[in-house]
Each structure stands twice: as C-alpha cells, then as structure tokens.
PDB file of N, CA and C in Angstrom:
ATOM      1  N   UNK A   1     145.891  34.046  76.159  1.00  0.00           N
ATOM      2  CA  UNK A   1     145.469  34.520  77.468  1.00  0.00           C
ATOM      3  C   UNK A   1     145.981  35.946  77.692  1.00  0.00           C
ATOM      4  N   UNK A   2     145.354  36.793  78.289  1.00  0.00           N
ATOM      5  CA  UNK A   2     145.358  37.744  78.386  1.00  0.00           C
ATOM      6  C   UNK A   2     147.046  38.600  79.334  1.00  0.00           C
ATOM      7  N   UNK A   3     147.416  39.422  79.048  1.00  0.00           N
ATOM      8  CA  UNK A   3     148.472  39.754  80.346  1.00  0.00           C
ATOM      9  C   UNK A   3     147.765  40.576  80.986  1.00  0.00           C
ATOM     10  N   UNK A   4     146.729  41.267  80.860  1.00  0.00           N
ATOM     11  CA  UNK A   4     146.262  42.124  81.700  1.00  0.00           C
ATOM     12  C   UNK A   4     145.575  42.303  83.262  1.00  0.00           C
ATOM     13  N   UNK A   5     145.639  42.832  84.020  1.00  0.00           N
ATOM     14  CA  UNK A   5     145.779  42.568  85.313  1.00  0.00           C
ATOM     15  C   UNK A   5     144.642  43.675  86.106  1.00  0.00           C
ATOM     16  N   UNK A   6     144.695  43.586  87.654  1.00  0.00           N
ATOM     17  CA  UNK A   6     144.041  44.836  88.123  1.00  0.00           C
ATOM     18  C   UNK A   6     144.512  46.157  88.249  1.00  0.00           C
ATOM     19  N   UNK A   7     146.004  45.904  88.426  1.00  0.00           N
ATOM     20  CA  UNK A   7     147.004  47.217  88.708  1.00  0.00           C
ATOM     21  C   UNK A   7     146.998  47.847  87.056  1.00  0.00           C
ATOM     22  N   UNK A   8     146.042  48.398  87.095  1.00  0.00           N
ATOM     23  CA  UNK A   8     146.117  49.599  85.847  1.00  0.00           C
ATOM     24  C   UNK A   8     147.032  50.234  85.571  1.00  0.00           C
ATOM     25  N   UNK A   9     148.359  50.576  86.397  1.00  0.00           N
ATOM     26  CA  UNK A   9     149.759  51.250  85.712  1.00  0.00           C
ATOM     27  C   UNK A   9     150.485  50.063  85.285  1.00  0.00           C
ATOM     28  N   UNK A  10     150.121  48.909  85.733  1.00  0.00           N
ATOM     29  CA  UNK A  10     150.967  47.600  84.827  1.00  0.00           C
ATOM     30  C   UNK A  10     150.709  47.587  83.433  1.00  0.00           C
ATOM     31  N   UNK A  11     148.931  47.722  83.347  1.00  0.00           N
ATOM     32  CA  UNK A  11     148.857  47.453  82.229  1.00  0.00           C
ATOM     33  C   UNK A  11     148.676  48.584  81.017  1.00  0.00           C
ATOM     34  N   UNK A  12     148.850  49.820  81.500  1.00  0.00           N
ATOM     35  CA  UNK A  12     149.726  50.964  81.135  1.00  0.00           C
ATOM     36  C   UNK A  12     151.003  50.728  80.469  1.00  0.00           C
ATOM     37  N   UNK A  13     151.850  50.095  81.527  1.00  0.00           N
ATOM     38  CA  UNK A  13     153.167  49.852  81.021  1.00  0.00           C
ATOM     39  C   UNK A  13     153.435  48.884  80.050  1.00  0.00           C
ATOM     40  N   UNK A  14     152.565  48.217  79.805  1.00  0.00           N
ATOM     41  CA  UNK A  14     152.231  47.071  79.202  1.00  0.00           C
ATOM     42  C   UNK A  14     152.006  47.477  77.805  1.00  0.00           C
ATOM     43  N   UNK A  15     150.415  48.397  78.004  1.00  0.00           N
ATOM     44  CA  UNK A  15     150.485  48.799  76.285  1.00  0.00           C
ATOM     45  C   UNK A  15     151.558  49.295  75.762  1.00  0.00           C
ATOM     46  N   UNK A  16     152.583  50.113  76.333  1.00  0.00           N
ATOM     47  CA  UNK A  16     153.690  51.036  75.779  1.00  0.00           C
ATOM     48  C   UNK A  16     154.452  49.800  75.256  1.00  0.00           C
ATOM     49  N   UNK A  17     154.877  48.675  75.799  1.00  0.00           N
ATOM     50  CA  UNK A  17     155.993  47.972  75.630  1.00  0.00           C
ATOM     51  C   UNK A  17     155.337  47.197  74.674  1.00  0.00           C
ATOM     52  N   UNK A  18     153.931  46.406  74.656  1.00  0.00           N
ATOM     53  CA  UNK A  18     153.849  45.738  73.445  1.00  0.00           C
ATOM     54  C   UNK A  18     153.475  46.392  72.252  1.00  0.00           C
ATOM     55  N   UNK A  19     153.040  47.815  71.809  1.00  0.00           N
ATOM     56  CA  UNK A  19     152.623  48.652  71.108  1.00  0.00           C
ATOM     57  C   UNK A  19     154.109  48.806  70.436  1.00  0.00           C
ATOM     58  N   UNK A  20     155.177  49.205  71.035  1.00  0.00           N
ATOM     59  CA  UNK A  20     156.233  49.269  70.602  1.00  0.00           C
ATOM     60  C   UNK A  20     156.897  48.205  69.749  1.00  0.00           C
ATOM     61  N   UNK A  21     157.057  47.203  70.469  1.00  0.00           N
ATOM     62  CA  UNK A  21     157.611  45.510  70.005  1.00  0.00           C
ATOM     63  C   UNK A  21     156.852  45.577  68.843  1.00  0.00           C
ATOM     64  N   UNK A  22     155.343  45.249  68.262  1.00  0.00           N
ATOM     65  CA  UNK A  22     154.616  45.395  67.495  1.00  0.00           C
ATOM     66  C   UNK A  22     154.324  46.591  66.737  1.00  0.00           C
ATOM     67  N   UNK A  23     154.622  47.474  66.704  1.00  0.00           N
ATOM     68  CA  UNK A  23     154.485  48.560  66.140  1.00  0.00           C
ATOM     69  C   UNK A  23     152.946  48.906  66.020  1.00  0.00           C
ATOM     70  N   UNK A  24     152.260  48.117  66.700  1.00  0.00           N
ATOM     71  CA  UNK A  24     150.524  48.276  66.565  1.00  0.00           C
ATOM     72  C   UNK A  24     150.129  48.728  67.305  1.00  0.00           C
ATOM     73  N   UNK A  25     148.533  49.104  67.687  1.00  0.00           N
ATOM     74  CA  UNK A  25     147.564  49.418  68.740  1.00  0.00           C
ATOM     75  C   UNK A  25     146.372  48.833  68.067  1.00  0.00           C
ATOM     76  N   UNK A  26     145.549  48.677  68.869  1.00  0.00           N
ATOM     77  CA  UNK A  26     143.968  48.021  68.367  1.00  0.00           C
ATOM     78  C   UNK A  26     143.049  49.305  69.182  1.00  0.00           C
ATOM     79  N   UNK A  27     142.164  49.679  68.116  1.00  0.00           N
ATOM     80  CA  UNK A  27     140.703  50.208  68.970  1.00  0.00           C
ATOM     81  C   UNK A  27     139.556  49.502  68.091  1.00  0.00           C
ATOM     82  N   UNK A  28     138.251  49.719  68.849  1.00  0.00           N
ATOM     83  CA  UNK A  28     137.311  49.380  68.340  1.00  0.00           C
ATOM     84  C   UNK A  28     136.215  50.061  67.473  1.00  0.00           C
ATOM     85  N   UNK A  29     136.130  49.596  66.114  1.00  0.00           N
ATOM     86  CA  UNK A  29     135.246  50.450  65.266  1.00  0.00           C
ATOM     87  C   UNK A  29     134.088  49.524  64.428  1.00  0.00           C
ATOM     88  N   UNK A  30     133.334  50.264  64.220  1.00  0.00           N
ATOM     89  CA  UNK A  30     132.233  49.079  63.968  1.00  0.00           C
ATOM     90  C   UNK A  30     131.794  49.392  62.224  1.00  0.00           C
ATOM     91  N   UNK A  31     131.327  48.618  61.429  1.00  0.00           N
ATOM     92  CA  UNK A  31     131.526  48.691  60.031  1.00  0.00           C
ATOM     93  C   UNK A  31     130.800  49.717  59.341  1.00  0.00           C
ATOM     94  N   UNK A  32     130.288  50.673  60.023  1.00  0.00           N
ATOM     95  CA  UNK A  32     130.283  52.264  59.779  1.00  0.00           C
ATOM     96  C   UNK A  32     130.889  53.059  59.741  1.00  0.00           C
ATOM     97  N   UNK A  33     132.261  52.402  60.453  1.00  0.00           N
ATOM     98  CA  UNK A  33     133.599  53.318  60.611  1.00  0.00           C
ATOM     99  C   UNK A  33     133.508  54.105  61.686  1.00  0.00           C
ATOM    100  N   UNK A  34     132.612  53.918  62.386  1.00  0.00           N
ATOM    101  CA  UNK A  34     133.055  54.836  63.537  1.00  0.00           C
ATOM    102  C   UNK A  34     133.559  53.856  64.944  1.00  0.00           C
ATOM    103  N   UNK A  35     134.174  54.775  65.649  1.00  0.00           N
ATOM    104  CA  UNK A  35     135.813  54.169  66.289  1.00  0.00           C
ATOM    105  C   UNK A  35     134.426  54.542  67.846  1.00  0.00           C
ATOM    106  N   UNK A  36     134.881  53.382  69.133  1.00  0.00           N
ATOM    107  CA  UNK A  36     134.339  53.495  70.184  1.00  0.00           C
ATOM    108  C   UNK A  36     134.847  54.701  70.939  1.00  0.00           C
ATOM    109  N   UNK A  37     134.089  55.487  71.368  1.00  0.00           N
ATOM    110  CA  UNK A  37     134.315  56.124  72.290  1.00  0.00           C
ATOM    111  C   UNK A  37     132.818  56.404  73.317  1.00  0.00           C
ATOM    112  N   UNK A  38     133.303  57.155  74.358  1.00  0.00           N
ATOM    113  CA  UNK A  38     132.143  56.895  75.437  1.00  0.00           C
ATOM    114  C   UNK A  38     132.790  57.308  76.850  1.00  0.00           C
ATOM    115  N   UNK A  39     131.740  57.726  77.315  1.00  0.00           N
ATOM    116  CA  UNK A  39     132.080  59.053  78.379  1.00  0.00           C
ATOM    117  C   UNK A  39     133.270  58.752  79.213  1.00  0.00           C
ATOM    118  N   UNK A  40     133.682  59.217  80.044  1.00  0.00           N
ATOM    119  CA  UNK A  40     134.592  58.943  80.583  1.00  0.00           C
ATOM    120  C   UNK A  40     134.561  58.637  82.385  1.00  0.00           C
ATOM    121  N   UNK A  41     134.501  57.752  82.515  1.00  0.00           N
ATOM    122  CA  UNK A  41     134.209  57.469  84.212  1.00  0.00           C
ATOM    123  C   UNK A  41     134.956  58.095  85.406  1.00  0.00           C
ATOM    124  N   UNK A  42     135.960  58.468  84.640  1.00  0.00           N
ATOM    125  CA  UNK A  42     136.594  59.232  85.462  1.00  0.00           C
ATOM    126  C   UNK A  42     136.961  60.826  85.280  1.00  0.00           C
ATOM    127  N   UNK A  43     136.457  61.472  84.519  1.00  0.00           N
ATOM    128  CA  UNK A  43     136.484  63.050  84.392  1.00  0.00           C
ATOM    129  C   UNK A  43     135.084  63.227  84.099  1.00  0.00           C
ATOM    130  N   UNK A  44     133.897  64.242  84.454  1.00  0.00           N
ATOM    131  CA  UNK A  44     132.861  64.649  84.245  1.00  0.00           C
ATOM    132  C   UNK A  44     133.146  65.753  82.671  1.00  0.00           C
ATOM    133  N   UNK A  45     132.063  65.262  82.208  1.00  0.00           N
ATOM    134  CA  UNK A  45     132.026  65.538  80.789  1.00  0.00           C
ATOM    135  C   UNK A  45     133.240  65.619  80.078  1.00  0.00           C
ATOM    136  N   UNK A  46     134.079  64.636  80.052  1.00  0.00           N
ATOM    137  CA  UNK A  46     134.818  64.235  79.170  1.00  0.00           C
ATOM    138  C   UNK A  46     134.519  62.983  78.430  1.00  0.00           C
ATOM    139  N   UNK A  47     135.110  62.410  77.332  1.00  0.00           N
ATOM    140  CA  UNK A  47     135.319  61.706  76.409  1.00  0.00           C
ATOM    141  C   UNK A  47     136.163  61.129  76.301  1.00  0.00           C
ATOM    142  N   UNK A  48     136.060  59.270  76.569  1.00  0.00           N
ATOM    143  CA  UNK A  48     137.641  58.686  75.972  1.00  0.00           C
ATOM    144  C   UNK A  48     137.292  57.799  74.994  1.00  0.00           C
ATOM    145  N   UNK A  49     138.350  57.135  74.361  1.00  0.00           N
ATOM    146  CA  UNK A  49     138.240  56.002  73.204  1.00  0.00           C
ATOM    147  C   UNK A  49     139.191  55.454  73.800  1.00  0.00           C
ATOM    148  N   UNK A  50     139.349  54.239  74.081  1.00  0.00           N
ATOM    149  CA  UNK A  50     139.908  53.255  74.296  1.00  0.00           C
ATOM    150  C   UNK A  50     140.781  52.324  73.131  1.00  0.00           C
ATOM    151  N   UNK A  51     142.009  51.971  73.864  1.00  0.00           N
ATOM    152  CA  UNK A  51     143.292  50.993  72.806  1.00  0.00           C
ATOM    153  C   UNK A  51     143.876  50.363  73.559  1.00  0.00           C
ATOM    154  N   UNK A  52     144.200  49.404  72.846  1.00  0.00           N
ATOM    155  CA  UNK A  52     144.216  48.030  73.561  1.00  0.00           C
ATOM    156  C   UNK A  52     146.139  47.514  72.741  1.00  0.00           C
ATOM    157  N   UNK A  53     146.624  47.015  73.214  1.00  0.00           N
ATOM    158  CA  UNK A  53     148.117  47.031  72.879  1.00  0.00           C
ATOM    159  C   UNK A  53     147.859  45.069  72.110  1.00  0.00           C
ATOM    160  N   UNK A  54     147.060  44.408  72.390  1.00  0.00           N
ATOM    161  CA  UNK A  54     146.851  43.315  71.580  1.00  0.00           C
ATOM    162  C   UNK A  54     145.217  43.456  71.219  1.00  0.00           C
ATOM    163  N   UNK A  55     145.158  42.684  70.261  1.00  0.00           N
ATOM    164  CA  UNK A  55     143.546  42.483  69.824  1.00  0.00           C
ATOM    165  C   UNK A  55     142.709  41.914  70.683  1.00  0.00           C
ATOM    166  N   UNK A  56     142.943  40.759  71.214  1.00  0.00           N
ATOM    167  CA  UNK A  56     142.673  39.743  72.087  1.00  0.00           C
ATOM    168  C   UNK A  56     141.926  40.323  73.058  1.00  0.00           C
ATOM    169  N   UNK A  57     142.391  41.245  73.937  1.00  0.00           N
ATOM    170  CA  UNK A  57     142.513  42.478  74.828  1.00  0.00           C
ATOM    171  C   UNK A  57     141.276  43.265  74.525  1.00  0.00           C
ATOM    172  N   UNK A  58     141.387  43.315  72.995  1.00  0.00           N
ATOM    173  CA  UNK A  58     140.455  44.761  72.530  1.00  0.00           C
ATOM    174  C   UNK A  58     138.682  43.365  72.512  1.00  0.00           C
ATOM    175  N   UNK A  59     138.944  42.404  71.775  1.00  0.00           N
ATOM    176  CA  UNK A  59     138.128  41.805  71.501  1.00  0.00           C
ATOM    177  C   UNK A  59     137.188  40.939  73.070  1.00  0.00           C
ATOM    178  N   UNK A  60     137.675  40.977  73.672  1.00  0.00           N
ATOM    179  CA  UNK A  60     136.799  40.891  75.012  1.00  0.00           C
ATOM    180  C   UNK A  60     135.858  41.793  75.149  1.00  0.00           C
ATOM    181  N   UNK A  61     135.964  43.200  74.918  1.00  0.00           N
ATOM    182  CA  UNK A  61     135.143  43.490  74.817  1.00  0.00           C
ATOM    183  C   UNK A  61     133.550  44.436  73.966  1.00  0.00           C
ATOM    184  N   UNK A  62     133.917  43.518  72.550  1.00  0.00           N
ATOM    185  CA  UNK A  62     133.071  43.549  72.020  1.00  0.00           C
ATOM    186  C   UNK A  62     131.611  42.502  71.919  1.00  0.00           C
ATOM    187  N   UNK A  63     130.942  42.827  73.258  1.00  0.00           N
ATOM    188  CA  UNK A  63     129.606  42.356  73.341  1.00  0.00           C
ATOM    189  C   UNK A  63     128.542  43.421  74.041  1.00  0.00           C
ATOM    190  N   UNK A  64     127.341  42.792  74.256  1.00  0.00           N
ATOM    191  CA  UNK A  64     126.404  43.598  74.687  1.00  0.00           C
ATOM    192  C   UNK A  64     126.702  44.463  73.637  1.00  0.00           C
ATOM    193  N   UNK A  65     126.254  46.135  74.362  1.00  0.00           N
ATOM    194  CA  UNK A  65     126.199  47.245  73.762  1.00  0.00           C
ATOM    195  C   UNK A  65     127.624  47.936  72.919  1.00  0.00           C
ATOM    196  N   UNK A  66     128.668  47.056  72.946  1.00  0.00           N
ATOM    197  CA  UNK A  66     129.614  46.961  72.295  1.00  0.00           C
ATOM    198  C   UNK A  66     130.056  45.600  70.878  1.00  0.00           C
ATOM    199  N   UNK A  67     128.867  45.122  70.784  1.00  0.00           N
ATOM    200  CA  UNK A  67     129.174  43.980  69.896  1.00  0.00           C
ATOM    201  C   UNK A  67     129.220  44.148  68.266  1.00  0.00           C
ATOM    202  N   UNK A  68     128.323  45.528  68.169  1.00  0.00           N
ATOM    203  CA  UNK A  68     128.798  45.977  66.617  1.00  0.00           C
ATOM    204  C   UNK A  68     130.140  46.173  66.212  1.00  0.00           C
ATOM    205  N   UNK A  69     131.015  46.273  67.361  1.00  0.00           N
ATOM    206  CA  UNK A  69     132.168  46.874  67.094  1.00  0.00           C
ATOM    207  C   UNK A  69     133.343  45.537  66.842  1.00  0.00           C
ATOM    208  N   UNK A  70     134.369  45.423  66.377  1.00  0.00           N
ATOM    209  CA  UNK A  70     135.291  44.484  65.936  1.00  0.00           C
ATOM    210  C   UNK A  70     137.121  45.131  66.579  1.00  0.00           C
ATOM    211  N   UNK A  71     137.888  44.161  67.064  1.00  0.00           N
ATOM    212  CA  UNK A  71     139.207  44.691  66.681  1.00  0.00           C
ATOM    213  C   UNK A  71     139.855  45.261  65.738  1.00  0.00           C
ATOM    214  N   UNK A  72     140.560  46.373  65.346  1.00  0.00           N
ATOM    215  CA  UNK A  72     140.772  47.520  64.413  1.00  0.00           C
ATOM    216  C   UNK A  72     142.109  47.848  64.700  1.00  0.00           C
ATOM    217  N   UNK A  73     143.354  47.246  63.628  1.00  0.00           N
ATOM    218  CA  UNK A  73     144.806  47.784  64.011  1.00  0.00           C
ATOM    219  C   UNK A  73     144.460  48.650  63.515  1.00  0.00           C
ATOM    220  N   UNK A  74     145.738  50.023  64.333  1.00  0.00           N
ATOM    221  CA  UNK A  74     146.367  51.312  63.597  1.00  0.00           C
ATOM    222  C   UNK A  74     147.846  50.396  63.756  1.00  0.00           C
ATOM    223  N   UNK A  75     148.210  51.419  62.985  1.00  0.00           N
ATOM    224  CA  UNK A  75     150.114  51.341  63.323  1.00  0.00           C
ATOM    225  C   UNK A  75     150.399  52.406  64.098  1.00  0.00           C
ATOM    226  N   UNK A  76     151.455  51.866  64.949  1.00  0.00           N
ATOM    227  CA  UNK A  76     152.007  52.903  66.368  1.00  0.00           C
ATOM    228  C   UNK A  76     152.203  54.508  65.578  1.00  0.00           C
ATOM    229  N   UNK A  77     153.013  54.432  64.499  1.00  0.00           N
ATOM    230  CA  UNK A  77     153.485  55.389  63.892  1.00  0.00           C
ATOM    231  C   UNK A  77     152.020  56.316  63.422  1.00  0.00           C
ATOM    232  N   UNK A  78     150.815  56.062  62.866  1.00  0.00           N
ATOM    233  CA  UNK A  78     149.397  56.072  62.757  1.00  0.00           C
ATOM    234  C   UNK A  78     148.494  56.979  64.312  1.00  0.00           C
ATOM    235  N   UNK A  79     149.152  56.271  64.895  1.00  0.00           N
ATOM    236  CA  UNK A  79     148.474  56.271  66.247  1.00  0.00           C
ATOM    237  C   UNK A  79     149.256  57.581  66.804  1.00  0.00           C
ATOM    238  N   UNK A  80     150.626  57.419  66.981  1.00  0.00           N
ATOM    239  CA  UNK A  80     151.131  58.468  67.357  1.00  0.00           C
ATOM    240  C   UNK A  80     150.923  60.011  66.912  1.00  0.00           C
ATOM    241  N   UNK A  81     151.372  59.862  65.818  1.00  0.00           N
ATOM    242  CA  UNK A  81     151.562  60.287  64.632  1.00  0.00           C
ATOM    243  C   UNK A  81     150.210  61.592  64.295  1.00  0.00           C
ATOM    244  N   UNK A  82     148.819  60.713  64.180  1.00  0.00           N
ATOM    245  CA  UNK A  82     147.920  60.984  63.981  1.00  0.00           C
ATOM    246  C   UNK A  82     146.751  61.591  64.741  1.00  0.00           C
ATOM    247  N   UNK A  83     146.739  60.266  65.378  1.00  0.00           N
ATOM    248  CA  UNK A  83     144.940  59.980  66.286  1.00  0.00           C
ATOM    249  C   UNK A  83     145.195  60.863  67.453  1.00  0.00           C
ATOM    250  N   UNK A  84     146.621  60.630  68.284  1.00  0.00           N
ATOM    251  CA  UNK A  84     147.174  61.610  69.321  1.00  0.00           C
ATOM    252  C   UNK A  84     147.054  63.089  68.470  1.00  0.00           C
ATOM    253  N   UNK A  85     147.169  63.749  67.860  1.00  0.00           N
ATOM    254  CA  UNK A  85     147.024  64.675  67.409  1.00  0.00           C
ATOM    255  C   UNK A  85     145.451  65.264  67.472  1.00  0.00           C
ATOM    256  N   UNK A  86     145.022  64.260  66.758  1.00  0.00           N
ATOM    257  CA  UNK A  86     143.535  64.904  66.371  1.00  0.00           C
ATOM    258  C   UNK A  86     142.639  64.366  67.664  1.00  0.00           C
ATOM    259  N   UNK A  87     143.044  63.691  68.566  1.00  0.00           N
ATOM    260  CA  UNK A  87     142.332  63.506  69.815  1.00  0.00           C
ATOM    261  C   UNK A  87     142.704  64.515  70.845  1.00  0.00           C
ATOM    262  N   UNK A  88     143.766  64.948  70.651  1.00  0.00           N
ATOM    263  CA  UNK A  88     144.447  66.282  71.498  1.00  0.00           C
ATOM    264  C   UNK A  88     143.493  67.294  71.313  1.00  0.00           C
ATOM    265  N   UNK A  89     143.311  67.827  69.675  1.00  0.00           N
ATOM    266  CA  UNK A  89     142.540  68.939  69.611  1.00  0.00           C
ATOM    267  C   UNK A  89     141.119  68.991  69.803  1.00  0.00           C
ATOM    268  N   UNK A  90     140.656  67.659  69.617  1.00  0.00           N
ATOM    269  CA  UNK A  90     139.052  67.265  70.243  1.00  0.00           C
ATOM    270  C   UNK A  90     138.499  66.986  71.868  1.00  0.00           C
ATOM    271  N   UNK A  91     139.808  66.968  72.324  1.00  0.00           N
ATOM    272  CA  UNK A  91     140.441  67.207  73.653  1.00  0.00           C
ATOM    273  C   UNK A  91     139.203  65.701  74.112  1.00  0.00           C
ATOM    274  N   UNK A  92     139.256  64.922  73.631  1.00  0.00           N
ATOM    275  CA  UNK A  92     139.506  63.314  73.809  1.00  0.00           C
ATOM    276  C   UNK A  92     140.342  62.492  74.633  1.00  0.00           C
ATOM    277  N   UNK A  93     140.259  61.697  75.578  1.00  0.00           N
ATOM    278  CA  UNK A  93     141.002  60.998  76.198  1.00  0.00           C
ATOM    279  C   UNK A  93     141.371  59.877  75.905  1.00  0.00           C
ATOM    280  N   UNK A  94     142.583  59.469  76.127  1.00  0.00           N
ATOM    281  CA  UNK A  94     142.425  58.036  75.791  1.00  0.00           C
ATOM    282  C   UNK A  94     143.165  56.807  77.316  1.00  0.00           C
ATOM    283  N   UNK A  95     141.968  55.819  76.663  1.00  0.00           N
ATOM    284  CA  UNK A  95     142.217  54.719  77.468  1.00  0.00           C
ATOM    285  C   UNK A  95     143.202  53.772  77.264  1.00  0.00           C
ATOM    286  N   UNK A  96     143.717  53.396  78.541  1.00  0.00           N
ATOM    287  CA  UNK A  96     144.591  52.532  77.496  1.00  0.00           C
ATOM    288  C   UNK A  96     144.504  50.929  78.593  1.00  0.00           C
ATOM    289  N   UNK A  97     144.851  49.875  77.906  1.00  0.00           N
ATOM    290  CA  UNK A  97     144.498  48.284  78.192  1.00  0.00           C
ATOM    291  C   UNK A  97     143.605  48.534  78.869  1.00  0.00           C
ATOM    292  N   UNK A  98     142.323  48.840  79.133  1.00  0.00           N
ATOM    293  CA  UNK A  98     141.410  48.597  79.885  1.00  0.00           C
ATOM    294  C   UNK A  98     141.043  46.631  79.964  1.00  0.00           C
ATOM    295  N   UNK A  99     141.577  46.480  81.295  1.00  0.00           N
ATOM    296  CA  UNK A  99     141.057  44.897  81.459  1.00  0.00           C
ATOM    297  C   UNK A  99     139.293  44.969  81.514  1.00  0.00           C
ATOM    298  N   UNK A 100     139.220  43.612  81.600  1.00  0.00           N
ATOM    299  CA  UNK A 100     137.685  43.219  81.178  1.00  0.00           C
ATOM    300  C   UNK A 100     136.570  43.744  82.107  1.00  0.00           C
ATOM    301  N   UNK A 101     137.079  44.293  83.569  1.00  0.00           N
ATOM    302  CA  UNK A 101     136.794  44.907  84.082  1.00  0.00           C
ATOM    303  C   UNK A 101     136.227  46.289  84.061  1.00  0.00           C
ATOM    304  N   UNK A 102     136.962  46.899  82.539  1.00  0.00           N
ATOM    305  CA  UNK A 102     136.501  48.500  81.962  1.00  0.00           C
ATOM    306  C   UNK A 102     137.687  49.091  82.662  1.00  0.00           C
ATOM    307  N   UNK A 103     138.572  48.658  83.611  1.00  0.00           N
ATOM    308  CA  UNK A 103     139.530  49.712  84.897  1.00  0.00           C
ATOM    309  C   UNK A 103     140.897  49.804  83.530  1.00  0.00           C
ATOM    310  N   UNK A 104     141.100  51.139  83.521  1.00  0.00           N
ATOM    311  CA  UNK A 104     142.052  51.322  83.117  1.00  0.00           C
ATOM    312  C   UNK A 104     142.438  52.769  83.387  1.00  0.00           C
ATOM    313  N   UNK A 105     144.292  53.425  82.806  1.00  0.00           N
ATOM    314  CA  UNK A 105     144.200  54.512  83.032  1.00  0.00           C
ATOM    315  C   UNK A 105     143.118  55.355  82.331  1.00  0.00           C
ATOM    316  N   UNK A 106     142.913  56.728  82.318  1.00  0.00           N
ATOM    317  CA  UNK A 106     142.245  57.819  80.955  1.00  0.00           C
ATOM    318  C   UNK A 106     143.484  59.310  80.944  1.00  0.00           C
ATOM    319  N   UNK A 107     143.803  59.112  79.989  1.00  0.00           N
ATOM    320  CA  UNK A 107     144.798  60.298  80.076  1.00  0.00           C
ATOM    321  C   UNK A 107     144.776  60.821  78.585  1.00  0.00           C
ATOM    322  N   UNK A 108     144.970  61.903  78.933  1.00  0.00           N
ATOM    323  CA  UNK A 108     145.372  63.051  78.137  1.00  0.00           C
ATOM    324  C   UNK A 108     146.359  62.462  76.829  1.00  0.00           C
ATOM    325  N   UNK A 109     145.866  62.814  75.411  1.00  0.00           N
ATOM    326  CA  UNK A 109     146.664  62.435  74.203  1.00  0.00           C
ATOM    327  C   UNK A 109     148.483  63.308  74.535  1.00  0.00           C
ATOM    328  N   UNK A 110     148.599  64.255  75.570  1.00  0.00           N
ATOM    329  CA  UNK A 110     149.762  64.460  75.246  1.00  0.00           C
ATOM    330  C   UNK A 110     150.765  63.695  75.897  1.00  0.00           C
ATOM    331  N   UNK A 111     150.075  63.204  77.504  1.00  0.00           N
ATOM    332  CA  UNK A 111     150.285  62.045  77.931  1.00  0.00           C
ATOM    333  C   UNK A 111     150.824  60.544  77.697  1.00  0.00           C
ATOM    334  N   UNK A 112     149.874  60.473  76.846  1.00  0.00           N
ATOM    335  CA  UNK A 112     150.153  59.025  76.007  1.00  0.00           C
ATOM    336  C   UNK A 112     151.279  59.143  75.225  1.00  0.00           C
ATOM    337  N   UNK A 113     151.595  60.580  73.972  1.00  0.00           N
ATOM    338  CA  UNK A 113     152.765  60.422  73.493  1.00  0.00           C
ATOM    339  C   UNK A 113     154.180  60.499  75.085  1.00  0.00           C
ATOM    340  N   UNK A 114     154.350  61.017  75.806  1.00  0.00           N
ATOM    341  CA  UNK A 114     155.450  61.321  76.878  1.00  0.00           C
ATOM    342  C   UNK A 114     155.633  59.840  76.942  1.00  0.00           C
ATOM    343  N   UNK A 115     154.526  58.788  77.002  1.00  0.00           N
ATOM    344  CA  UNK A 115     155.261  57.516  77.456  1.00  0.00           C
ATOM    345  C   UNK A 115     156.096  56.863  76.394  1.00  0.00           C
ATOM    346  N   UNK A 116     155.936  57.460  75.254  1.00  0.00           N
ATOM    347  CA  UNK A 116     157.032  56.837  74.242  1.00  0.00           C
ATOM    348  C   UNK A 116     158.072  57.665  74.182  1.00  0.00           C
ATOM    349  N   UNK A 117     158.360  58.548  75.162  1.00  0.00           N
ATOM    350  CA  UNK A 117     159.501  59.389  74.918  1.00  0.00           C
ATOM    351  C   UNK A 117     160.469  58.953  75.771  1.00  0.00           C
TER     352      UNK A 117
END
C-alpha cells in the first residue's frame, strides 16, 4: 500500500527518506528506452520527468497513455550523481512522488540535490 498522500511536501519528504534508506529511485521508461517525461503543469513551457522513491508508487501509473512504460530503478548515487546533472543542463524538472492523483512537487534538479544535503 502506498504511503503517499495529498500533502505533496510529505511526500517530498518521503522520497528523500526512502530513496536514501534504499539507495534507489524509480522512473518510468518504456522498452525503447526512453524515460517519461511531459510538460509540466505547473511552469509554462517547461518539462518534468517524474521519480517515484518506491516502484509500487511509480507503477500506478503506468496505464492509459502511460502503459508502454514500466518501473525503472536508478541508484540514488546514479540519480544524483548523473540524471541531476544532465537534467540541470536540459533545464528539466523533476517530479517527485507524484500520488495517483499526478499532484506532486516540480522542482529544479539543483533543488532536488539540496534535499540530500
């Protein structure tokens, strides 16, 4: 069952703490290899990709117009490390626990690293 909730800074706080414990993140990519992303509801002409701190989480919502896509670990170290990097310079947002609802934060890759600091 899910921990995720309506208060979107819970489940903010949430990805940080189980991403950590686990050393994982999940996004969604579909067997073309390409990773979900899709406009951003909350900044005009921006871009986020969404990660999910359990699979479970991520796998809700792969249906409808999202059903090609599957749960996809990185490792935190991967994620940090990496995707924050190259989503920084593509100036990409990222989502993070979006409940089933789609509501989640969208913030800035430099963002996302500060919460592990």
């Amino acid at each position: 069952m899910s921990n995720l909730t309506a208060d979107v800074k819970k489940n903010t706080a949430l990805f940080v703490k189980e991403s950590q414990k686990s050393e994982t993140v999940w996004g969604l990519c579909n067997a073309q290899g390409q990773w979900l992303s899709l406009d951003s509801s909350e900044f005009e002409e921006s871009e986020v990709m969404p990660f999910w701190s359990q699979a479970d989480d991520a796998q809700v919502h792969c249906l409808e117009e999202w059903a090609d896509f599957k749960p996809t670990k990185l490792t935190l170290e991967e994620f940090v490390e990496d995707w924050l990097t190259t989503l920084a310079e593509d100036e990409v947002l990222i989502g993070l626990n979006w409940n089933s609802e789609l509501e989640g934060d969208e913030l800035e890759p430099k963002a996302v690293l500060e919460l592990y600091l």
